[in-house]
C-alpha atoms as a PDB file:
ATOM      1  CA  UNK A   1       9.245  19.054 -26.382  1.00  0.00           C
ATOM      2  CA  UNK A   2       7.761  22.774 -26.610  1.00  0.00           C
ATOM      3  CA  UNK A   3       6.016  23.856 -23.277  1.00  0.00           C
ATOM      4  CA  UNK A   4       3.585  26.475 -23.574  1.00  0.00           C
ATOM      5  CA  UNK A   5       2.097  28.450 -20.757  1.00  0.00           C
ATOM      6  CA  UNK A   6      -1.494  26.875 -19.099  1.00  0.00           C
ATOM      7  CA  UNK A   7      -5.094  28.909 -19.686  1.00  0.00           C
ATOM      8  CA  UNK A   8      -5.796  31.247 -16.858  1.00  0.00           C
ATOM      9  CA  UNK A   9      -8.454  28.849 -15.823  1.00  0.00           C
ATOM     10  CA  UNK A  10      -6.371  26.412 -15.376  1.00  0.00           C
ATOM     11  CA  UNK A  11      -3.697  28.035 -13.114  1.00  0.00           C
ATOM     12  CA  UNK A  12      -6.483  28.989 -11.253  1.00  0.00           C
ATOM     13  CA  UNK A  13      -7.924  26.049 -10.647  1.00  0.00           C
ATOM     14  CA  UNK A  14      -4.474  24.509 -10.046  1.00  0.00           C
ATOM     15  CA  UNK A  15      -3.689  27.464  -7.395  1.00  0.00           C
ATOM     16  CA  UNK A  16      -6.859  27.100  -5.554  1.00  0.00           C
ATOM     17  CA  UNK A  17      -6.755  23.207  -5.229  1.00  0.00           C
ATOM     18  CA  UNK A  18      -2.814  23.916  -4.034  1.00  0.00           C
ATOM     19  CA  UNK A  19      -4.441  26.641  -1.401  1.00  0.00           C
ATOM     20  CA  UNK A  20      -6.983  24.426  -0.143  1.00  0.00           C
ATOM     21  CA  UNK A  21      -4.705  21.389   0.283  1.00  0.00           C
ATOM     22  CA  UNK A  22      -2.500  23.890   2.260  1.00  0.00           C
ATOM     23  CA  UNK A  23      -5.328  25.147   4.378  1.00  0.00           C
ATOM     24  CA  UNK A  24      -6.623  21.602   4.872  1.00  0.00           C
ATOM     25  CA  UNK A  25      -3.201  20.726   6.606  1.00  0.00           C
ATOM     26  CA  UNK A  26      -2.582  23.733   8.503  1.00  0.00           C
ATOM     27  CA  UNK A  27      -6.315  23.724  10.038  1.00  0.00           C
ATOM     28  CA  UNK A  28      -9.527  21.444   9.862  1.00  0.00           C
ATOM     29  CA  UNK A  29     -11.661  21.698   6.883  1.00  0.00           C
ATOM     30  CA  UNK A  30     -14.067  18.950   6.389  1.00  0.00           C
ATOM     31  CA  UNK A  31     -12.942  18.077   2.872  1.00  0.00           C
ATOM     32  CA  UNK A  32      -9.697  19.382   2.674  1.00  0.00           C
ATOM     33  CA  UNK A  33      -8.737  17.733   5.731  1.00  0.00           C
ATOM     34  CA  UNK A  34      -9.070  14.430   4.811  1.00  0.00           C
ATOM     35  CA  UNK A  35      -7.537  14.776   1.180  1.00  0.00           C
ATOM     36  CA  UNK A  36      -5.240  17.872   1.995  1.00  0.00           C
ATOM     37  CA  UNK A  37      -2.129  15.287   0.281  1.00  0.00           C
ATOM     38  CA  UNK A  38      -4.599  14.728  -3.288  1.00  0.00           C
ATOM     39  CA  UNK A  39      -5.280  18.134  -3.404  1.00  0.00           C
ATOM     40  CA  UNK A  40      -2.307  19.618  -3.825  1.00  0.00           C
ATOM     41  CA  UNK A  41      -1.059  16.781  -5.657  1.00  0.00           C
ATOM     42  CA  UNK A  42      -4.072  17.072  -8.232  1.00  0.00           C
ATOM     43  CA  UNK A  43      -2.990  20.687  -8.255  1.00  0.00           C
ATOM     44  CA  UNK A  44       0.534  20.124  -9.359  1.00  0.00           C
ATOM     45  CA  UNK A  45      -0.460  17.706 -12.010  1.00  0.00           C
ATOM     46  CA  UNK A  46      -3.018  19.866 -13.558  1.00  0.00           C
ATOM     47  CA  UNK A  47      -0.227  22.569 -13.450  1.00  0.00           C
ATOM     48  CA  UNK A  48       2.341  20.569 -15.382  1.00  0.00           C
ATOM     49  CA  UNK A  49      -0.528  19.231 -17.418  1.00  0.00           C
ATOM     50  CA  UNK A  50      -1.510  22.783 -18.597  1.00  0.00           C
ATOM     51  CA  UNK A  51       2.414  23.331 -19.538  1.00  0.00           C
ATOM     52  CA  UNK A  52       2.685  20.434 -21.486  1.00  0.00           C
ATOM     53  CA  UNK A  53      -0.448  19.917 -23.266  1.00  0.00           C
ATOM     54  CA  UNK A  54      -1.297  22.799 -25.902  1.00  0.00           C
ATOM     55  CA  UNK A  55      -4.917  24.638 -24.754  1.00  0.00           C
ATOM     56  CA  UNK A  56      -5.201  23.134 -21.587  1.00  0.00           C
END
């Protein structure tokens, strides 16, 4: 299996979606809050996601 590094965008995206799942569990933001766990787990999957899959 060849990894290959992710688009800027999607780091990005991946980082912010980590931050905000942070943020949501260290202090309360309405949507972050209440997903803080999916958000950084969508984050980590999009990461790996954009390693494995070619132009993601």
């Amino acid at each position: 299996m060849k990894l290959s590094p992710p688009k800027v965008v999607t780091f990005w995206i991946a980082v912010v979606l980590g931050v905000l799942g942070i943020l949501g569990k260290l202090t309360t933001i309405p949507f972050a809050s209440e997903n803080s766990f999916w958000l950084v787990a969508i984050g980590f999957i999009l990461l790996a996601l954009g390693v494995l899959v070619k132009g993601l």
